[in-house]
Protein backbone atom coordinates (compact mmCIF):
# COMPACT_ATOMS: atom_id res chain seq x y z
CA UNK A 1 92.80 110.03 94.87
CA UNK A 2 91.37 113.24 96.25
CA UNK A 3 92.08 117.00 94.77
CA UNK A 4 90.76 119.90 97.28
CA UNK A 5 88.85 117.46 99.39
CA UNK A 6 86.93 115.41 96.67
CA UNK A 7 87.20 112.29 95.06
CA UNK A 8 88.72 111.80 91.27
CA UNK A 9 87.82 108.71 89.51
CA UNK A 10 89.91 106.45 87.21
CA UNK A 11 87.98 104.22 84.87
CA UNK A 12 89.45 101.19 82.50
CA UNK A 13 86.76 100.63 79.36
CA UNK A 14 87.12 97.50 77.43
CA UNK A 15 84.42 95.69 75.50
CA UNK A 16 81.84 97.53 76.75
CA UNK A 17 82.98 96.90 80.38
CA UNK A 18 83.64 99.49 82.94
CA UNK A 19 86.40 98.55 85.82
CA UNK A 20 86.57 101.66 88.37
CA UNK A 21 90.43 101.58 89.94
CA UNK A 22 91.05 102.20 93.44
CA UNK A 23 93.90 103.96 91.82
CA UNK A 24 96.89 105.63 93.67
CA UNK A 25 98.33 108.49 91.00
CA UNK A 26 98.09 108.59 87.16
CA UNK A 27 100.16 110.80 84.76
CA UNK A 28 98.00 110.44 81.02
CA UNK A 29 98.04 112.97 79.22
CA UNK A 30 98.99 114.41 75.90
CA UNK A 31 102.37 115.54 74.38
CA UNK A 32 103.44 117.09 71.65
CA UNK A 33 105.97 115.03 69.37
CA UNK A 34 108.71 116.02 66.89
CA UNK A 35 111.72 116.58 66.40
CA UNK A 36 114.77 119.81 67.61
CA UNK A 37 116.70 121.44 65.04
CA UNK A 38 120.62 122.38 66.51
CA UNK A 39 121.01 126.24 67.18
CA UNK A 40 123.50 128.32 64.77
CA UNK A 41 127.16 128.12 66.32
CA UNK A 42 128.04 131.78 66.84
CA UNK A 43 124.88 132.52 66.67
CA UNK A 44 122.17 133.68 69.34
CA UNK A 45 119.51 131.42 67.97
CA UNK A 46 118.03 128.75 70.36
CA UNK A 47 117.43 125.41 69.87
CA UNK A 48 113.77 125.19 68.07
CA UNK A 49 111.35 122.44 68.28
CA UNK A 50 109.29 121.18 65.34
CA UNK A 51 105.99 120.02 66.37
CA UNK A 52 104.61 117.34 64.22
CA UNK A 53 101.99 115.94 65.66
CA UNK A 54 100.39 115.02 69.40
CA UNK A 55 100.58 111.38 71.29
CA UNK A 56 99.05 109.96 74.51
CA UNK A 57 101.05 108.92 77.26
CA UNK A 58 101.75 108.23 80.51
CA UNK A 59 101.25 105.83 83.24
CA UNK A 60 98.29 104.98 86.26
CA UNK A 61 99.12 103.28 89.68
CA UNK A 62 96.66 101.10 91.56
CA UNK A 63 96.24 98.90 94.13
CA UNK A 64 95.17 95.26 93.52
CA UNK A 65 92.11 93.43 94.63
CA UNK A 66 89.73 91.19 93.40
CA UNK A 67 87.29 93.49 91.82
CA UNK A 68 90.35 94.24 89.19
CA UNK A 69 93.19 92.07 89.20
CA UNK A 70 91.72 89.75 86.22
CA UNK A 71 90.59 92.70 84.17
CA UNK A 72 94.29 94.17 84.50
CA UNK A 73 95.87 90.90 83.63
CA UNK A 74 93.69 90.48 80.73
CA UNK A 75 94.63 94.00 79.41
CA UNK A 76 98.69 92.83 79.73
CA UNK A 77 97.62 89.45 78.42
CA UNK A 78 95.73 91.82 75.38
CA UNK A 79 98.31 94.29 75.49
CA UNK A 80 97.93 94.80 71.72
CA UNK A 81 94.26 95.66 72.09
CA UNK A 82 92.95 99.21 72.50
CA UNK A 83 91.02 99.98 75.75
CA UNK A 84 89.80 103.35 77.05
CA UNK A 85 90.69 105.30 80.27
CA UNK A 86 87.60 107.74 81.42
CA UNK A 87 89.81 110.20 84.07
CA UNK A 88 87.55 112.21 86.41
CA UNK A 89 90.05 114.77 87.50
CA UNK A 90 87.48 117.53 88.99
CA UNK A 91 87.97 119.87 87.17
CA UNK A 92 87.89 118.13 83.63
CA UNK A 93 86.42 114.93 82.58
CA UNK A 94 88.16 112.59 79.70
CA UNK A 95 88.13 110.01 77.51
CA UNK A 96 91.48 108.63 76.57
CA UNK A 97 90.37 106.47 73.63
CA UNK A 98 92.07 103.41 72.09
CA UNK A 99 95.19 103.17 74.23
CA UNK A 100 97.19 100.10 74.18
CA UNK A 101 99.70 98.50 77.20
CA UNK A 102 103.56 100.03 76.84
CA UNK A 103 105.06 98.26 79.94
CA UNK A 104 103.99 97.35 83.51
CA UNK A 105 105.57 96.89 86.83
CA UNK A 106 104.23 94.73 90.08
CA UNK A 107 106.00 95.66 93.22
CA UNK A 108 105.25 94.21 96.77
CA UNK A 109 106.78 95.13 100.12
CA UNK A 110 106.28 93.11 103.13
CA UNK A 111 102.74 93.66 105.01
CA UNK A 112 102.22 96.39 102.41
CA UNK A 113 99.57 96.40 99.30
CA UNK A 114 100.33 95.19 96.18
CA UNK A 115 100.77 98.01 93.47
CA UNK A 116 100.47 97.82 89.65
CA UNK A 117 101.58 100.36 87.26
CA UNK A 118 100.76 100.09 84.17
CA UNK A 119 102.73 102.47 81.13
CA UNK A 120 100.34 103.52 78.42
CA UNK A 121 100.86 104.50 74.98
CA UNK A 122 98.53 105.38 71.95
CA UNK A 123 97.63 103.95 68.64
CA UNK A 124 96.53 104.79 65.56
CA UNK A 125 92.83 105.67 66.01
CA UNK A 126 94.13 107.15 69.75
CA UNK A 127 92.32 110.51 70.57
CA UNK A 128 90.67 112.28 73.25
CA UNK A 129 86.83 113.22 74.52
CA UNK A 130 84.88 114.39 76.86
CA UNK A 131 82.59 112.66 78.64
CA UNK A 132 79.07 112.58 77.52
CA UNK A 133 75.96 114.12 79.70
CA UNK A 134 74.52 110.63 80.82
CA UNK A 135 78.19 109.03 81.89
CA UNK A 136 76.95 107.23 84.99
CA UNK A 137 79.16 107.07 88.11
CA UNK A 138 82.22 105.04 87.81
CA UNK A 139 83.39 105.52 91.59
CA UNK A 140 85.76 103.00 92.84
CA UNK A 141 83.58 101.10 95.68
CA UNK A 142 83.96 97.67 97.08
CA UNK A 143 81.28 95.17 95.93
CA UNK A 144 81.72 92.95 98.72
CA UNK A 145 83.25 93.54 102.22
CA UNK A 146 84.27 90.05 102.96
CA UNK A 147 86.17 89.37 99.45
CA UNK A 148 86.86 93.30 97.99
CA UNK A 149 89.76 94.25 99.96
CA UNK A 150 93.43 95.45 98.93
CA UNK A 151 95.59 92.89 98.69
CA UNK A 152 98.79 93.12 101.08
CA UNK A 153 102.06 90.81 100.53
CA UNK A 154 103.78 88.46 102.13
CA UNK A 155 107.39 88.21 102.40
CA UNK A 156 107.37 84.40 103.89
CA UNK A 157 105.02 83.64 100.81
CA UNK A 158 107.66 83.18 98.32
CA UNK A 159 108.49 79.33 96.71
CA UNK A 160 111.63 78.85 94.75
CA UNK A 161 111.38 75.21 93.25
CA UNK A 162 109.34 73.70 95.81
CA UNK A 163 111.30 75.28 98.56
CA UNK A 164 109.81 78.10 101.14
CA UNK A 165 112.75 81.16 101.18
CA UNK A 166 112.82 82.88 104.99
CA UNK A 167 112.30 86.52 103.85
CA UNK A 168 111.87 87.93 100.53
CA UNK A 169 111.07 91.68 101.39
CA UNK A 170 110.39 93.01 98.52
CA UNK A 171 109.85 92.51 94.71
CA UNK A 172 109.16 94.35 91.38
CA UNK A 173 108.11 92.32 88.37
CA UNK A 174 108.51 94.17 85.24
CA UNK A 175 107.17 93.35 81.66
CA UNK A 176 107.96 95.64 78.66
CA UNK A 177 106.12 95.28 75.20
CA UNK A 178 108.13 96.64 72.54
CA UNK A 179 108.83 93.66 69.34
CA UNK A 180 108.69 90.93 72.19
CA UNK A 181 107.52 90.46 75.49
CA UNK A 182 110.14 90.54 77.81
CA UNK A 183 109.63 89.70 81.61
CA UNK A 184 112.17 90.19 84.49
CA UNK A 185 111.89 89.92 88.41
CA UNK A 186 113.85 91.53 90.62
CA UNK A 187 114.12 89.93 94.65
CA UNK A 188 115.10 91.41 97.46
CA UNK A 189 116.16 89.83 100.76
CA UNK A 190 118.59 89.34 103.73
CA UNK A 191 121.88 87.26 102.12
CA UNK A 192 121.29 83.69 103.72
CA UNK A 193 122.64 80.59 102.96
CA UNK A 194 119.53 78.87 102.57
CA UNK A 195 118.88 81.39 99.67
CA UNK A 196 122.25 80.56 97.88
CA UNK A 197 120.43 77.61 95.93
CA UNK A 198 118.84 80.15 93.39
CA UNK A 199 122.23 81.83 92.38
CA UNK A 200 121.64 79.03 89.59
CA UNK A 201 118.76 78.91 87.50
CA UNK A 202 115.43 78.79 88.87
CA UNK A 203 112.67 76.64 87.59
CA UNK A 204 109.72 77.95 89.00
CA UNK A 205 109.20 80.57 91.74
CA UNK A 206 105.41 81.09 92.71
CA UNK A 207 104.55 84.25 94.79
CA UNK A 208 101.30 84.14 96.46
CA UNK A 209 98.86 87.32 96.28
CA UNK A 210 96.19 86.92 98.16
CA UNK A 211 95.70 83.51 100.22
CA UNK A 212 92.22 84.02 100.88
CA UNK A 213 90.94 84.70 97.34
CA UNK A 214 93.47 81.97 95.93
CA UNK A 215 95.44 84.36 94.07
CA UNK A 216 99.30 83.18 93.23
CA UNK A 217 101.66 84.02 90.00
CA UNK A 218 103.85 81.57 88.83
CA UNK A 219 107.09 82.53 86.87
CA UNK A 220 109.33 79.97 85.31
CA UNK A 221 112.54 79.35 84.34
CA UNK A 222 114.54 82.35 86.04
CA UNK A 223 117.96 83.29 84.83
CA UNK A 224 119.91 84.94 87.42
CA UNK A 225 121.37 88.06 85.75
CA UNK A 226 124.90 88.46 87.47
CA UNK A 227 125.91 87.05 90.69
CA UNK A 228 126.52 87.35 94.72
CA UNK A 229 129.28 87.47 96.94
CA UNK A 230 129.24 85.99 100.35
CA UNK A 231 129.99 88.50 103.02
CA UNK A 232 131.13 87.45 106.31
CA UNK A 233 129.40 90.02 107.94
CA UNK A 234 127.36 89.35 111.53
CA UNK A 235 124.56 91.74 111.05
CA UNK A 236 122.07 91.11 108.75
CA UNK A 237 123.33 91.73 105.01
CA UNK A 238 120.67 93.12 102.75
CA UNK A 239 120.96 92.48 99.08
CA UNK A 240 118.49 91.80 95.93
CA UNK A 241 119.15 89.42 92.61
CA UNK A 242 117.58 90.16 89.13
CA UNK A 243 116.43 87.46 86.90
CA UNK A 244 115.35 86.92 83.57
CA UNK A 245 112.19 84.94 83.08
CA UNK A 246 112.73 82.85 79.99
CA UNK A 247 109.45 81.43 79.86
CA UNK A 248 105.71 82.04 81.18
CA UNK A 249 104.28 84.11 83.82
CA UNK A 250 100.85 83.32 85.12
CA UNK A 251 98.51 84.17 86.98
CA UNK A 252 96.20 81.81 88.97
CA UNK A 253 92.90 82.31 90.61
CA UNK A 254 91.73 79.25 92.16
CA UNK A 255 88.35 79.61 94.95
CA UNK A 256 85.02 78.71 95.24
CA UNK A 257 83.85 81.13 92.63
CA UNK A 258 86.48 81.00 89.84
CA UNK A 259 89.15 78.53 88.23
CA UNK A 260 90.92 80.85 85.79
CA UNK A 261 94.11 80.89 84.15
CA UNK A 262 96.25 84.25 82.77
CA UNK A 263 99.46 83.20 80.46
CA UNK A 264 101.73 86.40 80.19
């Protein structure tokens, strides 16, 4: 991100690790909390806020690649654990300490990159500082030409049950952690007969990230939340089907360098 021609900087800190985002917006910041008290009827008094007390929230967006896309799934598969955000913004320079994970969507258009946003909320021992004189610079830079680049998806990549669908266009997988982790998935794609299949439950569906790094997510058992109508229609129909995911999500990196596992 760039504000009157230079670059800002977005930094996740977790034990003792620094993991500079190639990050597309961010909103953190800090609110005020409390609660309104009603105006007087008849009366000309406003509405008043009572300010008890400040919070930290908000949300950053960022592409995926391979520099990051363990260290994010770690922090959703930690989402309970505090991590820091350092946020060079030009013209101020802070520490969001001891945040924790809220929520997080994946979304993936055909031939486009592969975006993760990730809600953020405070803690306890949340608060905010400045950076210190010797910060060194955390500017988002690929390590490696051949294997740092974004990640773009692949609408023919999508596997429902052993079973290649023609087109998924788009998706958004969405996790929110409130009492429970709760994982959903919504697809989107032309209405096709060979798709009809997954209007019942679907045991796995694997989505493939990045072929050349190895990078896939598995999601299984997916309860289809509603259902379709067939449309005798000659032009291409575009429609989209939300499921539940009842059991694991995971994340797979399998190449020459790594054999890791992520269990959402």
């Amino acid at each position: 991100m760039r504000i009157q021609g230079k670059s800002c900087t977005l930094t996740v800190a977790k034990d003792g690790y620094y993991y500079p985002l190639p990050y597309s917006e961010e909103t953190v910041r800090e609110a005020s909390k409390g609660y309104a008290l009603p105006g007087v009827i008849g009366e000309r008094n406003r509405e008043k806020t009572i300010i008890t007390g400040k919070t930290i929230l908000g949300c950053f967006v960022t592409r995926l690649e391979y520099q990051n896309v363990l260290a994010l799934f770690l922090l959703l598969f930690y989402y309970e654990e505090v991590f820091d955000l350092l946020a060079d913004r030009i013209c101020e320079q802070l520490i969001y300490k001891n945040l924790t994970v809220k929520s997080f969507e994946l979304r993936g258009e055909n031939e486009k990159p592969l975006y993760l946003r990730i809600d953020v909320k405070d803690s306890v021992d949340s608060y905010i500082d400045n950076w210190s004189i010797n910060m060194p610079n955390l500017s988002w830079a690929p390590f490696d030409e051949l294997r740092d680049h974004t990640y773009y998806y692949d609408g023919h990549s999508v596997i429902a049950d052993l079973q290649k669908l023609p087109l998924v266009y788009r998706f958004e997988l969405c996790g929110n952690y409130t009492e429970k982790s709760k994982y959903e998935i919504t697809l989107y794609f032309p209405l096709d007969t060979v798709f009809f299949p997954t209007l019942e439950k679907i045991e796995k569906l694997t989505i493939l990230l990045d072929q050349n790094d190895g990078i896939s997510l598995d999601l299984y058992e997916l309860q289809p939340v509603g259902s379709m109508t067939d449309i005798n229609c000659a032009d291409t129909v575009l429609c989209f089907q939300k499921f539940i995911i009842e059991s694991k999500v995971i994340l797979n990196i399998r190449n020459e360098y790594e054999n890791k596992t992520v269990v959402l």
